[in-house]
N, C-alpha and C. Protein backbone atom coordinates (compact mmCIF):
# COMPACT_ATOMS: atom_id res chain seq x y z
N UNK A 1 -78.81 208.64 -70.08
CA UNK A 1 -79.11 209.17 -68.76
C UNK A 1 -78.32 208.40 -67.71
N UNK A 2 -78.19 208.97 -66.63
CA UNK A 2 -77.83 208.51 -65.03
C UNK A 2 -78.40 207.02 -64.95
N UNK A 3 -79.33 206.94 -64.89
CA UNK A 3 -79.95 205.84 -64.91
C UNK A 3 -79.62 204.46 -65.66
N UNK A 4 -79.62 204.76 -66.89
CA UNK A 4 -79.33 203.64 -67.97
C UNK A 4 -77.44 203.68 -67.62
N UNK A 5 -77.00 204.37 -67.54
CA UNK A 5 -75.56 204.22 -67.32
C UNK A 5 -75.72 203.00 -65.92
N UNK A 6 -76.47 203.30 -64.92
CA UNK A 6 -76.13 202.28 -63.85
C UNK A 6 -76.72 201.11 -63.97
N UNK A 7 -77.78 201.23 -64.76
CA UNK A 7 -78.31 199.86 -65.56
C UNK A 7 -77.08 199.04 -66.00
N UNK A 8 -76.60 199.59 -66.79
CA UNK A 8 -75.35 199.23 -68.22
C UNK A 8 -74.49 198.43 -67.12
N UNK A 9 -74.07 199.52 -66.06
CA UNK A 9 -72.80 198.98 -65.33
C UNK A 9 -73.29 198.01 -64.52
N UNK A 10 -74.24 197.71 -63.87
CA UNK A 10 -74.93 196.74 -62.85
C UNK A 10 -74.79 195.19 -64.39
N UNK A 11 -75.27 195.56 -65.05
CA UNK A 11 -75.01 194.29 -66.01
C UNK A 11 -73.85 194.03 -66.47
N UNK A 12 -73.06 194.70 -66.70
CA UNK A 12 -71.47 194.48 -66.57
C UNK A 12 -70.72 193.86 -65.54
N UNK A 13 -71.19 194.28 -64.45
CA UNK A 13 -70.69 193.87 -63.28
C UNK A 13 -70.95 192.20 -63.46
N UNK A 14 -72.56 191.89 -62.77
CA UNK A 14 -73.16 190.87 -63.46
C UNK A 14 -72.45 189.78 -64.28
N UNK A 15 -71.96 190.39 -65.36
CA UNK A 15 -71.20 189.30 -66.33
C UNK A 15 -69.75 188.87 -65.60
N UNK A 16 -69.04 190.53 -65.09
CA UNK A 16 -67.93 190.00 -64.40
C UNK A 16 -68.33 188.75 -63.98
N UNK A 17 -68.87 188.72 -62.78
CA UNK A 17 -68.94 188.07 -61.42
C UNK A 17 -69.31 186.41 -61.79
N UNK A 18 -70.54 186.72 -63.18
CA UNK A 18 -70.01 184.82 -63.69
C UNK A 18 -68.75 184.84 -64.41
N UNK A 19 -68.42 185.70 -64.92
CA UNK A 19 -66.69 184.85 -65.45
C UNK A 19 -65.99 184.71 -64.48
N UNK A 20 -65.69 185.51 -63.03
CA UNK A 20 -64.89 185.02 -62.13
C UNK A 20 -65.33 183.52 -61.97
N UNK A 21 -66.69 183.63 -61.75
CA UNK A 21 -67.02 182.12 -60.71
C UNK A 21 -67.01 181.04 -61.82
N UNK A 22 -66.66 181.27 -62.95
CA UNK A 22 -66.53 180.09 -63.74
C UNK A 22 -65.04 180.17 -63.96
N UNK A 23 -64.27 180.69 -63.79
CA UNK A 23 -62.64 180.70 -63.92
C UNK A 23 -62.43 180.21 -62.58
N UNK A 24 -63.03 180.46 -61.47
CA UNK A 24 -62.38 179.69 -59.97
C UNK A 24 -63.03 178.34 -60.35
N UNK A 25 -64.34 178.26 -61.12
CA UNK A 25 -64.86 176.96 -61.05
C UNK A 25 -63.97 176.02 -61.85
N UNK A 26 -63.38 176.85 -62.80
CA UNK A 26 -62.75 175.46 -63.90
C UNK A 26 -61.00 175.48 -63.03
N UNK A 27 -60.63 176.34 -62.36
CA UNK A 27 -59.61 175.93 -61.59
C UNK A 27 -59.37 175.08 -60.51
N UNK A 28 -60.36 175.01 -59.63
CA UNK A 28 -60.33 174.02 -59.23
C UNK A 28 -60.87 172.40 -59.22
N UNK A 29 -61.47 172.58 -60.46
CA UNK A 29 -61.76 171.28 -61.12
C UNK A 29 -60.38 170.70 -61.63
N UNK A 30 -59.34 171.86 -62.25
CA UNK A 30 -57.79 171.11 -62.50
C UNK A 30 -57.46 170.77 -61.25
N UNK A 31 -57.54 171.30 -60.65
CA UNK A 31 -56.80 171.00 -59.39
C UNK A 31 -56.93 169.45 -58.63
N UNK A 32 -58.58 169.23 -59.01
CA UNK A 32 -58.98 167.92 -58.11
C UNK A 32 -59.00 167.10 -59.15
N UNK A 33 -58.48 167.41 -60.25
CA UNK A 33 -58.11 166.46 -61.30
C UNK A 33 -56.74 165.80 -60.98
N UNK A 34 -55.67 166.82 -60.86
CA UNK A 34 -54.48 166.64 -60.46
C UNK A 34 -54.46 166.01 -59.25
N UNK A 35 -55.09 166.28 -58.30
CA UNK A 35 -54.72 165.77 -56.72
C UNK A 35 -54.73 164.27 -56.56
N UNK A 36 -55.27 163.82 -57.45
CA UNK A 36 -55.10 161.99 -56.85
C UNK A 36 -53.59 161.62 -57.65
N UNK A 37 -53.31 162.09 -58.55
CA UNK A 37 -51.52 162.20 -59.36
C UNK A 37 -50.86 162.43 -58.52
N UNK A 38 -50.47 163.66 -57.67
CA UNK A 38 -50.08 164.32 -56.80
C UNK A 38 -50.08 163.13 -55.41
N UNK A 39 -50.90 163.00 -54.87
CA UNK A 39 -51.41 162.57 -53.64
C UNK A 39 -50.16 161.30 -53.89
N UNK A 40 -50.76 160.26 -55.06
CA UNK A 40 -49.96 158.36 -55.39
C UNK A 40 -48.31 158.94 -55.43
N UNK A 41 -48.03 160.06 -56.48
CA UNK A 41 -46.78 160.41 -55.86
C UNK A 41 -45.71 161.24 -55.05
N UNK A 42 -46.35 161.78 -54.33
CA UNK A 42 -46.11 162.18 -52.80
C UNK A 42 -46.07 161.12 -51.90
N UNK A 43 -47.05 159.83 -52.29
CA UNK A 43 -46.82 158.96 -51.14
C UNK A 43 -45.40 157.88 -51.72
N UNK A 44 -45.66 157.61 -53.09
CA UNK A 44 -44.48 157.00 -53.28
C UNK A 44 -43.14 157.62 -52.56
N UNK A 45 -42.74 158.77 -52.19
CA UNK A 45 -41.90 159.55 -52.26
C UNK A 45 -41.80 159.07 -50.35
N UNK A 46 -42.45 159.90 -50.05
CA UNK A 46 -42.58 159.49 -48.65
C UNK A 46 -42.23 157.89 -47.95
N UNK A 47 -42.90 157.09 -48.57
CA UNK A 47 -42.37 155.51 -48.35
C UNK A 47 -40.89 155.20 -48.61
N UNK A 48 -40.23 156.19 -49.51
CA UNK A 48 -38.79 156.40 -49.84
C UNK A 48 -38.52 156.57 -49.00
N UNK A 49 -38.90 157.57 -47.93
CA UNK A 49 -37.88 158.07 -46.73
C UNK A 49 -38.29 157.69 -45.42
N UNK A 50 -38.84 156.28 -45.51
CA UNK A 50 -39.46 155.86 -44.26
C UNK A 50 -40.58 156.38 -43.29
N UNK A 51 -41.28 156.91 -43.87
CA UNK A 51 -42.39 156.75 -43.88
C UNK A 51 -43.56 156.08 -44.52
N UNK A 52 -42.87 154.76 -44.40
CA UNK A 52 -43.88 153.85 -45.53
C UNK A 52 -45.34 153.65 -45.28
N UNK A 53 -45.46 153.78 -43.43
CA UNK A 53 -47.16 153.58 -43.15
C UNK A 53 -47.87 155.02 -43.00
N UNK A 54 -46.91 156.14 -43.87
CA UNK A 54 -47.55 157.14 -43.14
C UNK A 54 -48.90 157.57 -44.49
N UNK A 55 -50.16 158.11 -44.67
CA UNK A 55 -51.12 158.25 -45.58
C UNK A 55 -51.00 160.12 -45.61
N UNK A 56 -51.58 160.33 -46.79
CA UNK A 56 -51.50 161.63 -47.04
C UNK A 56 -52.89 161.84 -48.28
N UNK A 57 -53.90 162.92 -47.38
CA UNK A 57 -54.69 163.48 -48.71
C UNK A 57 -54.88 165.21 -48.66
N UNK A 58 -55.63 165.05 -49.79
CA UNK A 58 -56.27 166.52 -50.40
C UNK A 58 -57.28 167.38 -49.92
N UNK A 59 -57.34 167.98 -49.54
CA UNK A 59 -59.22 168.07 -49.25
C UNK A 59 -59.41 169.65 -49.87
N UNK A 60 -60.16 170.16 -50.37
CA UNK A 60 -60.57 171.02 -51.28
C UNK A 60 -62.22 171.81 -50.34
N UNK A 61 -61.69 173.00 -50.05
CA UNK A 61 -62.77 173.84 -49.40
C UNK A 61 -62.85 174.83 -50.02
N UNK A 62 -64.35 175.20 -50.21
CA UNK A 62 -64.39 176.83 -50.90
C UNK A 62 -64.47 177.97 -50.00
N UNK A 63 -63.72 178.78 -50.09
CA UNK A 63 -63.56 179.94 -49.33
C UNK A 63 -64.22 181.43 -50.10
N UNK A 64 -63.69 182.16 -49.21
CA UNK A 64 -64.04 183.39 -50.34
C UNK A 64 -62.82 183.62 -52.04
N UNK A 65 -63.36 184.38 -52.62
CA UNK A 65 -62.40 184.62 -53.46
C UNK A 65 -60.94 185.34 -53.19
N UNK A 66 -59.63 185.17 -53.86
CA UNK A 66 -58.03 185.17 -53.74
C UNK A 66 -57.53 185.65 -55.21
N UNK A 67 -56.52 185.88 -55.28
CA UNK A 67 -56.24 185.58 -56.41
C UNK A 67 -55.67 184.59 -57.00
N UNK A 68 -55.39 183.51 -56.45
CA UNK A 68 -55.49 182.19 -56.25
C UNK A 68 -56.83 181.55 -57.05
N UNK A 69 -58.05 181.92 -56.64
CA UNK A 69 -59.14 181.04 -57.01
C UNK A 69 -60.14 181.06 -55.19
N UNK A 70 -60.82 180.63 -55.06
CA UNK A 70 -61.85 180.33 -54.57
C UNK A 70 -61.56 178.93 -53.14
N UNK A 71 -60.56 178.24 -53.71
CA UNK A 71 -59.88 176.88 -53.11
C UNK A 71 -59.41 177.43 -51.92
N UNK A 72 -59.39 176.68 -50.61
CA UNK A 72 -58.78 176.68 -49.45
C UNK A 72 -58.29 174.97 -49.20
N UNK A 73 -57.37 174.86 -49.37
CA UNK A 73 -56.62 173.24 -49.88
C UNK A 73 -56.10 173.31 -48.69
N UNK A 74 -56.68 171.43 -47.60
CA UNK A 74 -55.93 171.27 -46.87
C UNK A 74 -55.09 170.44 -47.16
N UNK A 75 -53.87 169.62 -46.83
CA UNK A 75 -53.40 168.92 -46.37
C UNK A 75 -53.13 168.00 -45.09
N UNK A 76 -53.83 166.74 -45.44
CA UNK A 76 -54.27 165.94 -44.31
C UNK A 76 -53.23 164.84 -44.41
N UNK A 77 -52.59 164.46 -43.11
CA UNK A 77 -51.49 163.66 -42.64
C UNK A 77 -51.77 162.69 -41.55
N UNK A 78 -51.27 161.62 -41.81
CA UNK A 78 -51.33 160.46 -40.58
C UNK A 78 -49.78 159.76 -40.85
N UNK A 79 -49.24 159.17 -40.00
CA UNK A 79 -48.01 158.66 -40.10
C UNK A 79 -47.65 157.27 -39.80
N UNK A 80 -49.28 156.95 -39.35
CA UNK A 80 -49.42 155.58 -38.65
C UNK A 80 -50.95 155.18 -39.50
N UNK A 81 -50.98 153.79 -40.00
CA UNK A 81 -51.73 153.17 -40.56
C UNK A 81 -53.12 153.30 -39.71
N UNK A 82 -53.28 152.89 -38.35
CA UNK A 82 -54.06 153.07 -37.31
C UNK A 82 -54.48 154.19 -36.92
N UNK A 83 -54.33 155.81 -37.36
CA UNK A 83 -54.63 156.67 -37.19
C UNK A 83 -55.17 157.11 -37.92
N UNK A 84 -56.22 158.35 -37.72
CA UNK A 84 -56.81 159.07 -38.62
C UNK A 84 -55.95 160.13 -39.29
N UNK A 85 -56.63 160.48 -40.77
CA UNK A 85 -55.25 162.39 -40.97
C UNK A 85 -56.26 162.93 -40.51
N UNK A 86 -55.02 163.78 -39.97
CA UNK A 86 -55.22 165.21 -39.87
C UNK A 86 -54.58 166.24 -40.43
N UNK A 87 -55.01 167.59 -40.42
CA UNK A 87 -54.34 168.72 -40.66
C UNK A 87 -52.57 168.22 -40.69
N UNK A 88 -51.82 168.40 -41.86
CA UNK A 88 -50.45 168.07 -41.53
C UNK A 88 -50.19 169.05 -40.29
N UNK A 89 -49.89 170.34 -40.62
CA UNK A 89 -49.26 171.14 -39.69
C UNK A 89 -49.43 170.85 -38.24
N UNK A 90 -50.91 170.32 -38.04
CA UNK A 90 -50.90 170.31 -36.80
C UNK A 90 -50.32 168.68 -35.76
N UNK A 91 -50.79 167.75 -37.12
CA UNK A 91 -50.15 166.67 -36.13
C UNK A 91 -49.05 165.84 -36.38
N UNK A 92 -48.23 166.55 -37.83
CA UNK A 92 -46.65 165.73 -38.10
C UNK A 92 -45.98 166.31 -36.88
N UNK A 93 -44.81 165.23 -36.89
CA UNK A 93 -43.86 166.33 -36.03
C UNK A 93 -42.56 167.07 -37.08
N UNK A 94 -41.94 167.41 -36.37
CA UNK A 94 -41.01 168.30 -37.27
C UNK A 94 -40.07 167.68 -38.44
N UNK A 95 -39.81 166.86 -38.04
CA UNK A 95 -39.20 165.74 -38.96
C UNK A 95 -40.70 165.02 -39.97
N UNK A 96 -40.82 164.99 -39.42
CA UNK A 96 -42.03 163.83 -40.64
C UNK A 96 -42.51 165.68 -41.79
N UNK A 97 -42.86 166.64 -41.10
CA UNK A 97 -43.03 167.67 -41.84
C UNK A 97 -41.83 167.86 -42.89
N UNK A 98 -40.83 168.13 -42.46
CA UNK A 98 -39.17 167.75 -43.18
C UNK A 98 -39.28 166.81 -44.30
N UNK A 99 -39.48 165.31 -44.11
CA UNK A 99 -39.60 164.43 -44.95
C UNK A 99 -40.98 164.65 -45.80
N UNK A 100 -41.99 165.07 -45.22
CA UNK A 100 -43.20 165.49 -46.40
C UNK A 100 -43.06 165.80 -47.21
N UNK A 101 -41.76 167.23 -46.88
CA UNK A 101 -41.76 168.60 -47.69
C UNK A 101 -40.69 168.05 -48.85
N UNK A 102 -39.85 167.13 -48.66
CA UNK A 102 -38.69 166.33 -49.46
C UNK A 102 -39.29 165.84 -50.64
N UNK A 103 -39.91 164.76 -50.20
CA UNK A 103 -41.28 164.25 -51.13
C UNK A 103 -41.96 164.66 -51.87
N UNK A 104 -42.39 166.02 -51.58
CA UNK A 104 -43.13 167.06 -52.14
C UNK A 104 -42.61 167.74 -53.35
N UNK A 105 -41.24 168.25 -52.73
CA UNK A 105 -40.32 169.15 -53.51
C UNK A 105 -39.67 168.05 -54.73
N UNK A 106 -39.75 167.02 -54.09
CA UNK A 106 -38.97 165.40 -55.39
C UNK A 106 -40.27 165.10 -56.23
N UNK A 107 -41.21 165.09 -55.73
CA UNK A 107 -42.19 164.89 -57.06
C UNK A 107 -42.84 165.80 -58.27
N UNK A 108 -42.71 167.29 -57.37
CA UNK A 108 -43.13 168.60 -58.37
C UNK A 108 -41.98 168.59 -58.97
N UNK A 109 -41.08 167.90 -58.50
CA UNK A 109 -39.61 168.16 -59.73
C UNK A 109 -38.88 169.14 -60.05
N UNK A 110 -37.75 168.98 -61.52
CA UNK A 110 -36.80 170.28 -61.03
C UNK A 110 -37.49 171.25 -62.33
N UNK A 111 -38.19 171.59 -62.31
CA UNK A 111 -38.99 172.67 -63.52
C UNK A 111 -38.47 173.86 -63.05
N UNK A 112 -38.22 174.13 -61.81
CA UNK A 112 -37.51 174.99 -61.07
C UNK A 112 -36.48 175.54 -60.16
N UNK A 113 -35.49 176.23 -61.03
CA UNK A 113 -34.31 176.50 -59.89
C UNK A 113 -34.63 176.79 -58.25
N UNK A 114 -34.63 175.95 -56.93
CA UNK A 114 -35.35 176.96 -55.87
C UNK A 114 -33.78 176.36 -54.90
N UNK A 115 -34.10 177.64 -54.01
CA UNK A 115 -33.06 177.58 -52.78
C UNK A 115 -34.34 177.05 -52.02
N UNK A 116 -33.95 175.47 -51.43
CA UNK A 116 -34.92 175.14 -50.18
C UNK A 116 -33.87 175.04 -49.12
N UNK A 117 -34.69 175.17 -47.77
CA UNK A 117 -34.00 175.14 -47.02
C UNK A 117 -34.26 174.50 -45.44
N UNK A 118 -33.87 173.37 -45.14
CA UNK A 118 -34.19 171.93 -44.26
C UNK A 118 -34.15 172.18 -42.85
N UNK A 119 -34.86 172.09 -41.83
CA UNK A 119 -34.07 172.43 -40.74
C UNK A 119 -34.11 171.00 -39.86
N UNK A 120 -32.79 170.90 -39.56
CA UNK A 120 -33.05 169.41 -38.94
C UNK A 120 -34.01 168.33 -39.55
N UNK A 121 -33.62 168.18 -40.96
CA UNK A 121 -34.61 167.03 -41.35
C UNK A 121 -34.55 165.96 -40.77
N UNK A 122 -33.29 165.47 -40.35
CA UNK A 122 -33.16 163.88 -39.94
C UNK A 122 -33.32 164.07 -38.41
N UNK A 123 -34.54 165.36 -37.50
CA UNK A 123 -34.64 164.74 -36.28
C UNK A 123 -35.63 163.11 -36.25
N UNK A 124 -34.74 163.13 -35.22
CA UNK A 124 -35.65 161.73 -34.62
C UNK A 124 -35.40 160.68 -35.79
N UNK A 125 -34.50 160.35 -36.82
CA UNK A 125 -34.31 159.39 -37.48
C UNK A 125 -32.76 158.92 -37.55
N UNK A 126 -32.75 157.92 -37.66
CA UNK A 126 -31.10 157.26 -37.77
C UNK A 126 -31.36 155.82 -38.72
N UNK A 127 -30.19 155.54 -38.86
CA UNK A 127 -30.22 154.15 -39.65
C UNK A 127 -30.57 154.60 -41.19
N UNK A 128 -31.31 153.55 -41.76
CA UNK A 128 -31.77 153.26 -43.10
C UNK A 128 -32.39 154.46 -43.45
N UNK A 129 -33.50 155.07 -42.19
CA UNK A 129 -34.13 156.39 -43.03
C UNK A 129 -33.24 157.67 -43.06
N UNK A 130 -32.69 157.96 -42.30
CA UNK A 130 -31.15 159.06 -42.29
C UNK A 130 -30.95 158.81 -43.88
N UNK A 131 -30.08 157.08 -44.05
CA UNK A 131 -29.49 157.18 -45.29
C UNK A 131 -30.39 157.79 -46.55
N UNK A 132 -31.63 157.33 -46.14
CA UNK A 132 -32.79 157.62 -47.44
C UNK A 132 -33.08 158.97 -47.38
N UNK A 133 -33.29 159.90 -46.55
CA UNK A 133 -32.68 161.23 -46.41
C UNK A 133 -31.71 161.78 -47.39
N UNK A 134 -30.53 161.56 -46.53
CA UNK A 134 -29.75 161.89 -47.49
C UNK A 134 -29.21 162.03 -49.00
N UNK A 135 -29.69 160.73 -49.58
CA UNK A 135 -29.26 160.20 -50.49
C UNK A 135 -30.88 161.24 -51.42
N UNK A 136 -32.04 161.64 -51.12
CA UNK A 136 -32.90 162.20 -51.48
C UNK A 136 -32.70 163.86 -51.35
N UNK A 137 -31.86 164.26 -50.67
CA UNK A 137 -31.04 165.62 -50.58
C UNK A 137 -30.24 165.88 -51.65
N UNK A 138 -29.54 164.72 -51.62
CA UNK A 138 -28.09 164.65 -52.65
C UNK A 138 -28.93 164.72 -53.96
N UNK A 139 -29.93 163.94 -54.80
CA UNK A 139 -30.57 164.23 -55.16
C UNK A 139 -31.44 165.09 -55.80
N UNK A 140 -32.25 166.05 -55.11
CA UNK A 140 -32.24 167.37 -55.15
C UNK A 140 -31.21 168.49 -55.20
N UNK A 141 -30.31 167.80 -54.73
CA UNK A 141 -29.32 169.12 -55.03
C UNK A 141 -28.75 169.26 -56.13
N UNK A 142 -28.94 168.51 -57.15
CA UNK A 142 -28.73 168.66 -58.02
C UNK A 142 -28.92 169.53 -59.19
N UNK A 143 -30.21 169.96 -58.94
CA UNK A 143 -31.11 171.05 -59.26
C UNK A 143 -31.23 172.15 -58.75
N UNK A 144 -31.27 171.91 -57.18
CA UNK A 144 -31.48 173.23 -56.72
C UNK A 144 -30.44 173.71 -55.43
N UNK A 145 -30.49 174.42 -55.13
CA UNK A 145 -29.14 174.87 -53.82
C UNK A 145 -30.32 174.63 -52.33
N UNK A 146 -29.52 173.60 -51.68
CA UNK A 146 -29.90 173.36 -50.66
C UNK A 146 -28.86 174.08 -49.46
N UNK A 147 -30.13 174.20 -48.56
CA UNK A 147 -29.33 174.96 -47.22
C UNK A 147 -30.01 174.05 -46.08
N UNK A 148 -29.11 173.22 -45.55
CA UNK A 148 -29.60 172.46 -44.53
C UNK A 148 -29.00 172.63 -43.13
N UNK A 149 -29.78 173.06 -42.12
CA UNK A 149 -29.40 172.78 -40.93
C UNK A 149 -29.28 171.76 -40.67
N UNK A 150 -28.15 171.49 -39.70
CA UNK A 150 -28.09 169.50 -38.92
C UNK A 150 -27.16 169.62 -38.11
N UNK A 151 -27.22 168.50 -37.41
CA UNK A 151 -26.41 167.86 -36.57
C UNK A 151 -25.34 166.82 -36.88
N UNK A 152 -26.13 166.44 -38.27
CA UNK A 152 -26.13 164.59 -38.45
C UNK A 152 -24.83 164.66 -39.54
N UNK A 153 -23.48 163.80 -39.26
CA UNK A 153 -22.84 163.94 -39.83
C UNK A 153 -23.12 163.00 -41.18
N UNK A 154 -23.91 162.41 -41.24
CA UNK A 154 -24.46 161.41 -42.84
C UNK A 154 -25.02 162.25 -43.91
N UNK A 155 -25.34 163.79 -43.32
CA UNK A 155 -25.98 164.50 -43.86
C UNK A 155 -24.96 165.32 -44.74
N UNK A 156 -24.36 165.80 -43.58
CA UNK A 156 -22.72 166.79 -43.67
C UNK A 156 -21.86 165.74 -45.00
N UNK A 157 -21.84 164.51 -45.17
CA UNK A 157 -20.95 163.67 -46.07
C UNK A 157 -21.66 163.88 -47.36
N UNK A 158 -22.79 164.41 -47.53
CA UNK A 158 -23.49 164.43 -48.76
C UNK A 158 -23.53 165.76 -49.60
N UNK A 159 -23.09 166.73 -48.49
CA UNK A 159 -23.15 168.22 -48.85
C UNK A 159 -22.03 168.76 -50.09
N UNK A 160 -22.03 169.37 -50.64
CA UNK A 160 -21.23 169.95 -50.98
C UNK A 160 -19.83 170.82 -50.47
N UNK A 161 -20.23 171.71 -49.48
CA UNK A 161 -20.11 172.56 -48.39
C UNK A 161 -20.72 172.49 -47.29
N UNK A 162 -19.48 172.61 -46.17
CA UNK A 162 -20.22 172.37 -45.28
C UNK A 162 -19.68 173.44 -43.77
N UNK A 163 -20.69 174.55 -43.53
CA UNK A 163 -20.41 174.89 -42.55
C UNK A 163 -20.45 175.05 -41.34
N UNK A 164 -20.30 175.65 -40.08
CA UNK A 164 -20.18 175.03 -38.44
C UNK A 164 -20.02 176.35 -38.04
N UNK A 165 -20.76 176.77 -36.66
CA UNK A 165 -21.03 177.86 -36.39
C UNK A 165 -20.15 177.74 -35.04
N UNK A 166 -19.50 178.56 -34.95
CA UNK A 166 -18.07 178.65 -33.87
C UNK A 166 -18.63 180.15 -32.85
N UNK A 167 -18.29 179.85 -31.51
CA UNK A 167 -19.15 180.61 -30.67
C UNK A 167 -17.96 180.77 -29.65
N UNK A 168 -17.91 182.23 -28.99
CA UNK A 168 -17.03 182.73 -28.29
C UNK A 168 -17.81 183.51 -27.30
N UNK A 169 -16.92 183.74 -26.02
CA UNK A 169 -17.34 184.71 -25.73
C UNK A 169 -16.43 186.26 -25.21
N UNK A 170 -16.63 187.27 -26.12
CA UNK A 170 -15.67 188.19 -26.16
C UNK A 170 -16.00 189.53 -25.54
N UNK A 171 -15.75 190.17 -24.32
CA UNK A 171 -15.89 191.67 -23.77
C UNK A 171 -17.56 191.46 -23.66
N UNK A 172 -17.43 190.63 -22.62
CA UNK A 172 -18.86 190.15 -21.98
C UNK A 172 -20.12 190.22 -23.10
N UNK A 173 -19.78 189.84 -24.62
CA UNK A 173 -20.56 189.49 -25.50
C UNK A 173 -20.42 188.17 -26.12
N UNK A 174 -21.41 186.78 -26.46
CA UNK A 174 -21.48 186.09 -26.98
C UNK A 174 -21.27 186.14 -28.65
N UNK A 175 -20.01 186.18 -29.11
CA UNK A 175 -20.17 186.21 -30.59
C UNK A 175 -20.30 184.61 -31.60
N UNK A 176 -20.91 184.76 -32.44
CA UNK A 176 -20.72 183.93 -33.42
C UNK A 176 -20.27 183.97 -35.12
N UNK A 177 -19.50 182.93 -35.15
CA UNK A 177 -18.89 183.02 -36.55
C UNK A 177 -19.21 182.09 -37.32
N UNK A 178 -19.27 181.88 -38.40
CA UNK A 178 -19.89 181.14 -39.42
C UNK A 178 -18.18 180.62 -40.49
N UNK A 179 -17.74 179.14 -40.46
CA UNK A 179 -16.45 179.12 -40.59
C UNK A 179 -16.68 177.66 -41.42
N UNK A 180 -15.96 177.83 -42.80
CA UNK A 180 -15.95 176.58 -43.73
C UNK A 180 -15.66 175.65 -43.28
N UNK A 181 -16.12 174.53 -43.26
CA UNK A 181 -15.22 173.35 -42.86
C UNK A 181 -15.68 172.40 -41.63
């Protein structure tokens, strides 16, 4: 009957809904298994590029369900020993986000071919951390094809290729060209 059919399916459902919540449950139990691994080397990585006093953690919120899992993962940042983290996004600046993401991309390793792509990593740095920059680009590029915006010619010496955007202005239009070298 009508009836026993919606019985049947209401208990079906039922079973779904604990195997989801025990598949988000055992996923993010890997996850906060992994995150203190993750966390020691992300910071090693980071102290590489001069950010040696900067701290970095995990924080693990349950949200609704994703296909992801259940997890809403922040990332919490401080750059100064004396400060609290916060939300990265909101209180690195653009460069320290740059160098995070370096760190990040150097410790998950090369398991994967990826085009990343830098924009102005070395603002606001010169000297020793520039070089540690760089030399952590060069690095990565080994593996993967980097596309870096810059200014910084320490950066430009490490590249492979290197190009420079040439700007005119022609029949009252601003053109730009994109030119090797």
């Amino acid at each position: 009957t009508l009836k026993e059919q919606i019985t049947k399916q209401k208990i079906e459902l039922e079973n779904l809904e604990v195997n989801l919540l025990k598949a988000a449950e055992n996923l993010s139990a890997q996850r906060k298994q992994q995150a203190q691994k993750f966390i020691l080397g992300v910071k090693k990585n980071m102290r590489d590029l001069m950010l040696e006093d900067a701290d970095f953690d995990i924080v693990f919120n349950t949200t609704d369900f994703t296909l992801n899992g259940q997890d809403k993962i922040l990332l919490l940042f401080s750059a100064n020993k004396d400060l609290p983290k916060k939300e990265l996004q909101k209180i690195a600046s653009g460069g320290e986000k740059s160098r995070f993401i370096l760190a990040l991309f150097e410790y998950i390793g090369q398991k994967n071919k990826n085009t990343l792509i830098f924009d102005e990593i070395e603002e606001g740095t010169g000297g020793k951390t520039l070089e540690a920059i760089a030399i952590k680009l060069k690095k990565l590029s080994l593996e993967n094809q980097l596309i870096c915006i810059t200014h910084s010619s320490e950066i430009q010496k490490v590249a492979d290729k290197v190009f420079t955007i040439q700007k005119s202005f022609k029949d009252s239009n601003t053109v730009s060209y994109l030119c090797q070298g």
